[in-house]
N, C-alpha and C. Protein backbone atom coordinates (compact mmCIF):
# COMPACT_ATOMS: atom_id res chain seq x y z
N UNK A 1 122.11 197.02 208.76
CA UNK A 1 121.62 196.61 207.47
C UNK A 1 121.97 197.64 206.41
N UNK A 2 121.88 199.11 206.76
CA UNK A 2 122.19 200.08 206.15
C UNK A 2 123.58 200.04 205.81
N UNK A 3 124.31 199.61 206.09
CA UNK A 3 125.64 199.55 205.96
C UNK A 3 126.58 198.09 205.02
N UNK A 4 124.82 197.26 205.30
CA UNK A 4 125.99 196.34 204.63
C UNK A 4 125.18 196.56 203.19
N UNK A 5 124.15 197.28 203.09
CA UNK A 5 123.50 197.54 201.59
C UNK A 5 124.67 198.65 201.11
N UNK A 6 125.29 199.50 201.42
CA UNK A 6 126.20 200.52 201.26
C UNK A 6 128.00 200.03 201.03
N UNK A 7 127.87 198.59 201.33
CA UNK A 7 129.25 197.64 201.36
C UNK A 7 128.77 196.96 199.97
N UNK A 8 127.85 196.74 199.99
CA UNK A 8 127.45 195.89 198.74
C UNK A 8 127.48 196.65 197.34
N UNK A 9 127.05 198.19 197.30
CA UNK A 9 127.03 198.92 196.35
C UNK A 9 128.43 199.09 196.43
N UNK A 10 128.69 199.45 197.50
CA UNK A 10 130.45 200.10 196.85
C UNK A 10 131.04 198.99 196.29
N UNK A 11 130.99 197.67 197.01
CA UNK A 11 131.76 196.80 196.27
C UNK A 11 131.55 196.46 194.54
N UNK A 12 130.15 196.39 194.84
CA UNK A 12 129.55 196.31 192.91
C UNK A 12 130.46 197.32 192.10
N UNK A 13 130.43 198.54 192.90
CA UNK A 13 130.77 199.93 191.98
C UNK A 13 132.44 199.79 191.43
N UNK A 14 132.90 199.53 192.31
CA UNK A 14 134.71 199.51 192.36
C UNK A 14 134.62 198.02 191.11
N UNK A 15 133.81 197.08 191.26
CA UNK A 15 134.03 195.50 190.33
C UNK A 15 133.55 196.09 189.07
N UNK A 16 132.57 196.78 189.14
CA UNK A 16 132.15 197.32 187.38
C UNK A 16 133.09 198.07 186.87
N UNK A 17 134.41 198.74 187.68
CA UNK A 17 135.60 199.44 187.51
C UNK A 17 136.19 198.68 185.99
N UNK A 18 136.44 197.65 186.98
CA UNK A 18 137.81 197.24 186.15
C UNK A 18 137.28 196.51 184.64
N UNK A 19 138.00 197.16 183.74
CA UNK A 19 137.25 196.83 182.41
C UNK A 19 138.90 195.56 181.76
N UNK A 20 138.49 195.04 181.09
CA UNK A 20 139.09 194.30 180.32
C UNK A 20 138.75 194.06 179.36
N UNK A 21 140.40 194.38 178.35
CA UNK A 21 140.22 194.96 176.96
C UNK A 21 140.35 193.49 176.31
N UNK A 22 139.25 193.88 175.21
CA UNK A 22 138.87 192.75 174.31
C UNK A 22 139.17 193.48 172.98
N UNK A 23 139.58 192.66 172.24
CA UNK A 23 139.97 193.38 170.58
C UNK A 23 139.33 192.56 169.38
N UNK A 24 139.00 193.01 168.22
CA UNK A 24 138.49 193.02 167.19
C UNK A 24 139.32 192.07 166.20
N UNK A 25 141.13 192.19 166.14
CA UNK A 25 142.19 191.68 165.87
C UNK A 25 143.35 191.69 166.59
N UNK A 26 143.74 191.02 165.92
CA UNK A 26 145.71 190.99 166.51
C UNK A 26 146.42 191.96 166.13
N UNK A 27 146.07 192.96 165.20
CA UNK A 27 146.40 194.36 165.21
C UNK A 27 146.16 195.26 165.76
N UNK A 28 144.93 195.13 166.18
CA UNK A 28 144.26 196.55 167.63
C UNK A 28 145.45 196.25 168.30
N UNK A 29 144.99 194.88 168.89
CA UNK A 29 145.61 194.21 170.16
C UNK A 29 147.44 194.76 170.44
N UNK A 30 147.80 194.55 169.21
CA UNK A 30 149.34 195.11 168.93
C UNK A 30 149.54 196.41 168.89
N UNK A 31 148.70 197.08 168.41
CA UNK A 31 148.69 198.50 168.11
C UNK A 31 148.84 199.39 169.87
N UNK A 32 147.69 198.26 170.45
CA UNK A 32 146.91 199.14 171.62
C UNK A 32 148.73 198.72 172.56
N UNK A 33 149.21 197.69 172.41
CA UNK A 33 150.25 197.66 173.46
C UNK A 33 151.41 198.16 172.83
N UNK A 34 151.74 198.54 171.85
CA UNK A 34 153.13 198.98 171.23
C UNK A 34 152.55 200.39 171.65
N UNK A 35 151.56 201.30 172.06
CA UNK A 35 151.10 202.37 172.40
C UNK A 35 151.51 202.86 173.81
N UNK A 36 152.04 201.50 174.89
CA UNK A 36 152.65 201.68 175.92
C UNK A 36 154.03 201.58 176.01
N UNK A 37 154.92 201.28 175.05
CA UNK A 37 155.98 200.88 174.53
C UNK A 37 157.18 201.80 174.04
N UNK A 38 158.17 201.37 174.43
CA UNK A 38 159.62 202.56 174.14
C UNK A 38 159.98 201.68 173.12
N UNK A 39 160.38 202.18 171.91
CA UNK A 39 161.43 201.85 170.84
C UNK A 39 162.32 201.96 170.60
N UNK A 40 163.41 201.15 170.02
CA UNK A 40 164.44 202.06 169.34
C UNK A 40 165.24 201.65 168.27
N UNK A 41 165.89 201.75 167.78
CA UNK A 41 166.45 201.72 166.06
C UNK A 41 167.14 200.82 166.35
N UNK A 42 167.90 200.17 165.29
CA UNK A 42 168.86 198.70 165.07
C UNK A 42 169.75 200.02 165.10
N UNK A 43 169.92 201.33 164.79
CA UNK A 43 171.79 201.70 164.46
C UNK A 43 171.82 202.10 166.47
N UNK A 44 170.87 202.40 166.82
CA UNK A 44 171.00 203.22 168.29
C UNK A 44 171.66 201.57 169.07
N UNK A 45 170.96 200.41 168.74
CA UNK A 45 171.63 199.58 168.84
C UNK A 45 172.72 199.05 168.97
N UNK A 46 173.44 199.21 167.57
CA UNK A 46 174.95 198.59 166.82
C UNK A 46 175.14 200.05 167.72
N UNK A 47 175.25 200.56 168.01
CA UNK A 47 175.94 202.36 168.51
C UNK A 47 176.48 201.44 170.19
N UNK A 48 175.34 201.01 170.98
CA UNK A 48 175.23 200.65 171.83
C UNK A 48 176.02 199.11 172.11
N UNK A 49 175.93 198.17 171.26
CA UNK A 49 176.68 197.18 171.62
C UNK A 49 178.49 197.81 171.25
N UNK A 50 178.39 198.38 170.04
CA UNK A 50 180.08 199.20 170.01
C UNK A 50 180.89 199.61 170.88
N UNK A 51 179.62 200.36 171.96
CA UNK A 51 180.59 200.88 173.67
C UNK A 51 180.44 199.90 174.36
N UNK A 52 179.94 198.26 174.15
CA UNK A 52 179.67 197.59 175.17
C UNK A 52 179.04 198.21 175.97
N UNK A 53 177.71 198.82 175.86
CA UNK A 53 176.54 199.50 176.79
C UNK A 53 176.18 197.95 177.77
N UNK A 54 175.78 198.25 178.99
CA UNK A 54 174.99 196.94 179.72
C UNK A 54 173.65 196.87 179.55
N UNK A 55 172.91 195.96 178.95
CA UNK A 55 171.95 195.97 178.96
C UNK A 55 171.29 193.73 178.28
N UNK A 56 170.15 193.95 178.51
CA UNK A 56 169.56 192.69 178.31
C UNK A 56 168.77 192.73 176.97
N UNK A 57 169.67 191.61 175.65
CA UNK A 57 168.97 192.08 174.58
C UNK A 57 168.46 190.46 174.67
N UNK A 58 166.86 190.48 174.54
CA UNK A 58 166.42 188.87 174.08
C UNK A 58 166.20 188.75 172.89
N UNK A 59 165.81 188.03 171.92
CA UNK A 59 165.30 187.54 170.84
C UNK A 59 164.38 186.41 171.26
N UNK A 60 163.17 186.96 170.82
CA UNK A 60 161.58 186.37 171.47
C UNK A 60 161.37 185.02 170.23
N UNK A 61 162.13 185.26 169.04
CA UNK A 61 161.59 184.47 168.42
C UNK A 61 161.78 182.63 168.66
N UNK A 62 161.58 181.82 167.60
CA UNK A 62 161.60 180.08 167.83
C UNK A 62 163.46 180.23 167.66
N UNK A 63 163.82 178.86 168.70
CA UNK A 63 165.05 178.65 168.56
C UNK A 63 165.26 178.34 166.97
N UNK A 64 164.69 178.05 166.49
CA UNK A 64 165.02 177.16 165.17
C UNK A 64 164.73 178.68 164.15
N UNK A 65 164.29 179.90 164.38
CA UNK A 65 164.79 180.97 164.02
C UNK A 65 165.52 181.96 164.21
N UNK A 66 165.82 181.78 165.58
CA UNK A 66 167.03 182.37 166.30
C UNK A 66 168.35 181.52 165.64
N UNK A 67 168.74 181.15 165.73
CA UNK A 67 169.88 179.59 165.38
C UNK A 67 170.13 180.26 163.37
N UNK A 68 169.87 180.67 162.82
CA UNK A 68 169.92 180.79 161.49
C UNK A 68 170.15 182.64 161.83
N UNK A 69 170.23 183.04 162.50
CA UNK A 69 170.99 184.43 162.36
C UNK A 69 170.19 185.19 163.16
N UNK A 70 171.02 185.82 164.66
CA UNK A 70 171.07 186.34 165.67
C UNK A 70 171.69 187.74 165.97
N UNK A 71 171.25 189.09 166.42
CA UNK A 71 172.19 190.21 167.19
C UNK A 71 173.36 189.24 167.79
N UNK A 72 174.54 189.65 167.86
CA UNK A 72 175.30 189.44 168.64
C UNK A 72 175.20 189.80 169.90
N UNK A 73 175.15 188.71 171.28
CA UNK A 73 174.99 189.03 172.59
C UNK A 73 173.43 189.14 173.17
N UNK A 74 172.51 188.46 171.71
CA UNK A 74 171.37 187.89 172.17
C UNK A 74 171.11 186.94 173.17
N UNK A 75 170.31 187.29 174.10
CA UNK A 75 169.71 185.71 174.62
C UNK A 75 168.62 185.04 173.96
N UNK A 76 167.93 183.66 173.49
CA UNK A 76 166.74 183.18 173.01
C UNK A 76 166.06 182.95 174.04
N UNK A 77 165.06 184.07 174.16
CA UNK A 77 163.90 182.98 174.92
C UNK A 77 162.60 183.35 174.01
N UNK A 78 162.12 182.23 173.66
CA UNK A 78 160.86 182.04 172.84
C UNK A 78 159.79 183.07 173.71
N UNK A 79 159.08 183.40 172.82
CA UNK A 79 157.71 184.08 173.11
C UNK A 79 156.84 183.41 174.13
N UNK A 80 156.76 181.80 173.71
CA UNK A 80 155.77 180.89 174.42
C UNK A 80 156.95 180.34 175.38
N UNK A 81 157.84 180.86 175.98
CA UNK A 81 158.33 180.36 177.37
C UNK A 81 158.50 181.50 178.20
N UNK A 82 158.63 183.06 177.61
CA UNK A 82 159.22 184.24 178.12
C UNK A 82 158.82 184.22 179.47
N UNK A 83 157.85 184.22 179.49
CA UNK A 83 156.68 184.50 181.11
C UNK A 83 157.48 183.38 182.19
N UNK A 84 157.67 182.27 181.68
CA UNK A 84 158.49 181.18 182.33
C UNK A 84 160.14 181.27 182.92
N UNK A 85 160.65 181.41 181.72
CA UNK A 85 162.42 181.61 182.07
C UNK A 85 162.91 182.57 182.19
N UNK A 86 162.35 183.86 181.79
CA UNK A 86 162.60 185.45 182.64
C UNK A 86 162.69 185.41 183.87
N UNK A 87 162.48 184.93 184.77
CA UNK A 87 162.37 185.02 185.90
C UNK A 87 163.38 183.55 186.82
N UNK A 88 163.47 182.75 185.90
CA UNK A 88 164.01 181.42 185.93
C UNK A 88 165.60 181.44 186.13
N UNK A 89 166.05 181.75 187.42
CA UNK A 89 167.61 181.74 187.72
C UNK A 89 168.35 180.70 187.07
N UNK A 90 167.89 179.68 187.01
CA UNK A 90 168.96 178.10 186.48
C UNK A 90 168.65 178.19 184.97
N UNK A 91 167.46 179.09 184.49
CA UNK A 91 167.71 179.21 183.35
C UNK A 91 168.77 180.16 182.47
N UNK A 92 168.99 180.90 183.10
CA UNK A 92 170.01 182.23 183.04
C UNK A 92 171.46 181.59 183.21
N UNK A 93 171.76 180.72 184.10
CA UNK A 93 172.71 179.78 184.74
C UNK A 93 173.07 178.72 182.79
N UNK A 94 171.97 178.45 182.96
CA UNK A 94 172.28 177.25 181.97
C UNK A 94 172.24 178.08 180.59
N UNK A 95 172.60 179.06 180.31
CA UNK A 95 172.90 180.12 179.14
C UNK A 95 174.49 180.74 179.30
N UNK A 96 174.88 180.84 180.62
CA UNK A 96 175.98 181.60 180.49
C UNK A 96 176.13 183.18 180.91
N UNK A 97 174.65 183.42 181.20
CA UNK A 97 174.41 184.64 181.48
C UNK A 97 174.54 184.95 182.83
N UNK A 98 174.50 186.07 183.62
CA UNK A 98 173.73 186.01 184.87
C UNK A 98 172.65 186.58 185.35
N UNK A 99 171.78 186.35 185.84
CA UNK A 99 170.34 186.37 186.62
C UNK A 99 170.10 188.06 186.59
N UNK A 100 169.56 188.24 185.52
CA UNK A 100 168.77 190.15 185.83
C UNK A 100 167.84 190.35 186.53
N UNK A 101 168.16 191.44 187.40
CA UNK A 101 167.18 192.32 188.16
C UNK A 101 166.05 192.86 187.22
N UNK A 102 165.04 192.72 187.81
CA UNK A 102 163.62 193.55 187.27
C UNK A 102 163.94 194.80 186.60
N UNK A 103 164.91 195.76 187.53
CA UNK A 103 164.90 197.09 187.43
C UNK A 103 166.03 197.24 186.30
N UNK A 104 166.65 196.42 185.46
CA UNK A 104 167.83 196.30 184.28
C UNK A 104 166.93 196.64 183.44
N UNK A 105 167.41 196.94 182.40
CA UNK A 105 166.87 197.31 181.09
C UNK A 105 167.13 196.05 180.02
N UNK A 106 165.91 195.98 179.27
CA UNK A 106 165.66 194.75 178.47
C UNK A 106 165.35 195.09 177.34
N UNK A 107 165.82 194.52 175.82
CA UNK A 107 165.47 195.41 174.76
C UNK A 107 164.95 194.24 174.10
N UNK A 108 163.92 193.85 173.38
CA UNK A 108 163.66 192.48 173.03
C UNK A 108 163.64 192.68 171.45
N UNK A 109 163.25 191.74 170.53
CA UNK A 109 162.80 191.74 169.27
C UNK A 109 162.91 190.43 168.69
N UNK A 110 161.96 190.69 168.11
CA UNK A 110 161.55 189.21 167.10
C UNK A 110 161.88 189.39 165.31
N UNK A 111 161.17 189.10 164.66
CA UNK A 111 161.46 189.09 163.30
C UNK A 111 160.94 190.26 162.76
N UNK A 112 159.81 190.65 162.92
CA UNK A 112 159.11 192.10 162.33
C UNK A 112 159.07 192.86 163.68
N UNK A 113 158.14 192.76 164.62
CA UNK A 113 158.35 193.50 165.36
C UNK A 113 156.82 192.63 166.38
N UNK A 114 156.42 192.18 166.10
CA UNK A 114 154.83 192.05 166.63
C UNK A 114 154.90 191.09 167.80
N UNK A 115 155.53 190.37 167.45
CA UNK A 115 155.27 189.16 169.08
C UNK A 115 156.36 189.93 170.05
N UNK A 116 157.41 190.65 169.49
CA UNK A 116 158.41 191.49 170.64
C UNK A 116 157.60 192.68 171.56
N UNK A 117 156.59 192.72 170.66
CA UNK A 117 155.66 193.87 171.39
C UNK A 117 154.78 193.40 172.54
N UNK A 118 154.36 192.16 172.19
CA UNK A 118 153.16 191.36 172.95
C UNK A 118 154.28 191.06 174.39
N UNK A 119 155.39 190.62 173.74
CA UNK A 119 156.62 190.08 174.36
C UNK A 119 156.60 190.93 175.91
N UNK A 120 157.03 192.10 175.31
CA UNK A 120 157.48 193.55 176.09
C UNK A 120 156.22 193.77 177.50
N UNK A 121 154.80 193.61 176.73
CA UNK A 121 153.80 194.08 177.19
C UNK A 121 153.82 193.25 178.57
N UNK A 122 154.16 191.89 178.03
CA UNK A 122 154.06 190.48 178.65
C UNK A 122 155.33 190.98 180.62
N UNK A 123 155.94 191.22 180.14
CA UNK A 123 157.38 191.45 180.99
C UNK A 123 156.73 192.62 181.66
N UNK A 124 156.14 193.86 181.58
CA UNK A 124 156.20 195.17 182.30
C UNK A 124 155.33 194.69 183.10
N UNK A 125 153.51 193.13 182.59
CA UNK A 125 152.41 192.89 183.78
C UNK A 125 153.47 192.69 184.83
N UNK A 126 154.47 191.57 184.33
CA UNK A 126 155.70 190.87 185.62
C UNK A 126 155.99 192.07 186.39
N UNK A 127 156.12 193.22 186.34
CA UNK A 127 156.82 194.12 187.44
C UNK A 127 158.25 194.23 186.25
N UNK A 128 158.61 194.00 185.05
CA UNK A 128 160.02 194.46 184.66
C UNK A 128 159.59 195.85 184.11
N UNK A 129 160.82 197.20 184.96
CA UNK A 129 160.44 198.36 184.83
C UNK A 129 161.29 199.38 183.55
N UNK A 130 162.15 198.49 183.03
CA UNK A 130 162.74 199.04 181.82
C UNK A 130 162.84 198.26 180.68
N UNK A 131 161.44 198.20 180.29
CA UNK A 131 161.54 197.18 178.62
C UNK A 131 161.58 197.87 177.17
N UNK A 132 162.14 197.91 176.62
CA UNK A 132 161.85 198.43 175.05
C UNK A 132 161.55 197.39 174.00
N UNK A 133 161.49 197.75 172.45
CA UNK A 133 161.26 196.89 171.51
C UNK A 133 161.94 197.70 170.40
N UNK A 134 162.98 196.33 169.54
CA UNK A 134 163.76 197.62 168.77
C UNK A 134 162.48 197.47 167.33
N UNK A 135 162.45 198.78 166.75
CA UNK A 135 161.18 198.55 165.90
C UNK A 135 161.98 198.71 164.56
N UNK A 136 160.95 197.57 163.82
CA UNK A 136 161.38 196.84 162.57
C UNK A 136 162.24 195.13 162.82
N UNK A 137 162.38 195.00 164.48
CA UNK A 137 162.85 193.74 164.36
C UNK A 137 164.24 193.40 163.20
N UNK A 138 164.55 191.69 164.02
CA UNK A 138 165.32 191.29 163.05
C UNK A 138 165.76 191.31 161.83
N UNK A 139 164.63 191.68 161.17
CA UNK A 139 164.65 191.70 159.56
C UNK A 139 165.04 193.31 159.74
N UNK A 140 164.95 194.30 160.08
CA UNK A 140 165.47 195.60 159.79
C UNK A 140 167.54 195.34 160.27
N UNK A 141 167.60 194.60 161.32
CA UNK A 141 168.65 194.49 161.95
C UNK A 141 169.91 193.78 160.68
N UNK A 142 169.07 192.93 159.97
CA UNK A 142 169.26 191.81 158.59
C UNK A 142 170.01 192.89 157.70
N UNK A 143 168.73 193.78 157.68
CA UNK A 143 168.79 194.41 156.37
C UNK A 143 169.63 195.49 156.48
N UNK A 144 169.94 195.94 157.72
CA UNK A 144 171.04 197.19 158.22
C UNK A 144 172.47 196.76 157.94
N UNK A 145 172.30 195.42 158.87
CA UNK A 145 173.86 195.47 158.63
C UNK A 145 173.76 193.57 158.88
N UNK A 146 173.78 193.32 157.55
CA UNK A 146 173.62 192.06 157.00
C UNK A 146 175.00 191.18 157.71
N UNK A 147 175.74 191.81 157.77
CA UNK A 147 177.53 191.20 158.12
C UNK A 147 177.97 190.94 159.74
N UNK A 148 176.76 191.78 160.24
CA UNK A 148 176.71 191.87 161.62
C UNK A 148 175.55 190.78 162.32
N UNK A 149 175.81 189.36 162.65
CA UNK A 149 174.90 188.27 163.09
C UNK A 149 175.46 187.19 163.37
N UNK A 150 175.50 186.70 164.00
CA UNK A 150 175.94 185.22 164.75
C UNK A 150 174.69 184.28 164.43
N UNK A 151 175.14 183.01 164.70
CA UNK A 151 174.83 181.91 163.74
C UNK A 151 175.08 180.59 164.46
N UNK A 152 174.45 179.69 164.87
CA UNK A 152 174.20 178.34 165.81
C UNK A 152 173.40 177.66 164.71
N UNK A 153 174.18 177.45 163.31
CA UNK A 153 173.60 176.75 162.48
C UNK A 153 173.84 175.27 162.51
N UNK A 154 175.37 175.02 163.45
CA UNK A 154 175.63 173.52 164.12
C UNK A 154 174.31 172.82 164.50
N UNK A 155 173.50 173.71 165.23
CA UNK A 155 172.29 173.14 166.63
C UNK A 155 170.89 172.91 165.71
N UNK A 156 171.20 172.98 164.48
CA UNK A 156 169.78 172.52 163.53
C UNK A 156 170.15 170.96 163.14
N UNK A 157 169.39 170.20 163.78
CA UNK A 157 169.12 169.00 163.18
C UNK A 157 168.16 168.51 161.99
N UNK A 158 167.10 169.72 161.39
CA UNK A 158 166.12 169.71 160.75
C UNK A 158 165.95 169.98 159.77
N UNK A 159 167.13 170.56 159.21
CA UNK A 159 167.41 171.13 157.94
C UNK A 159 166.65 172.89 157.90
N UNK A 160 166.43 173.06 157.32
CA UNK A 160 165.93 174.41 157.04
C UNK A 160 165.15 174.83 158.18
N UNK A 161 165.41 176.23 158.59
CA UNK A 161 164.44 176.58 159.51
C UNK A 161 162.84 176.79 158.97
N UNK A 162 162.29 176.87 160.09
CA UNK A 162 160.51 176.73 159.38
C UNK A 162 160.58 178.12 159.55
N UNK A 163 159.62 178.75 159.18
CA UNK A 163 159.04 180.16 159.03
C UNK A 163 157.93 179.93 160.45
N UNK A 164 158.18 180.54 161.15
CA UNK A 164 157.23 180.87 162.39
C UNK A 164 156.81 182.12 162.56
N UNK A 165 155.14 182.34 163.00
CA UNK A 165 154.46 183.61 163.42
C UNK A 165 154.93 184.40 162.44
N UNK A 166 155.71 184.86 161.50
CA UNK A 166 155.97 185.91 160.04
C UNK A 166 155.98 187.00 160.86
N UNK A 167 155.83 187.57 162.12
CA UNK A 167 155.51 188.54 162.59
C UNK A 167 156.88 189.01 163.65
């Protein structure tokens, strides 16, 4: 009896352990995971695609904002599928790409920087052990080197892209 009152406390003790973080906003929330997070510049970038470095660059944002001006040698996978087709071989297949290992390095970014962060955070729970986020996003990448972007403006049937997440 003594023992299973002593199984019961330890077990309580180790369950009151594990805390789970609750936030105030979507800025803690961003703040607290860009705090686990490697960065790096749009020029360390353009430096890096110049030598043809190997590496996995996504763009987290909506196709229909990806499609209106892209890094060159982006892949799109939306924010709200990442968790899904990261891991998704026939999805990698049906891009042109081929299938990355966990242990590759992945550099993601969205438009400002905020859902690439959530993005990033999202990929390292998966077990991926080399993620970054380039900080300032697309719009710094825009504003660096405006001349430098690819373009799938054919694949809009909708006319203007919508403004999604601003973030």
């Amino acid at each position: 009896m003594k023992k299973i009152l002593i199984l019961i406390i330890a077990v309580g003790f180790f369950a009151s352990c594990q805390k789970t973080e609750t936030y105030t906003s979507t800025d803690e929330m961003v703040a607290a995971a860009k705090s686990n997070l490697t960065t790096v510049t749009v020029e360390e970038i353009k430096a890096r695609l110049d030598t043809f470095a190997v590496f996995n660059l996504i763009d987290v944002r909506e196709t229909s904002e990806h499609n209106h001006g892209y890094i060159p040698g982006a892949v799109n996978i939306s924010r709200g599928t990442l968790e899904f087709k990261i891991g998704d071989e026939e999805f990698w297949v049906s891009t042109g790409f081929y299938y990355p290992e966990k242990t590759e390095e992945f550099v993601l970014y969205c438009k400002k920087g905020n859902r690439s962060i959530l993005a990033a955070e999202s990929l390292k729970k998966l077990g991926y052990e080399n993620v970054s986020i380039i900080e300032g996003g697309f719009k710094k990448w825009e504003l660096t080197y405006p001349e430098l972007q690819e373009k799938n403006l054919e694949l809009e049937s909708h006319g203007a892209a919508e403004e999604v997440g601003g973030c």
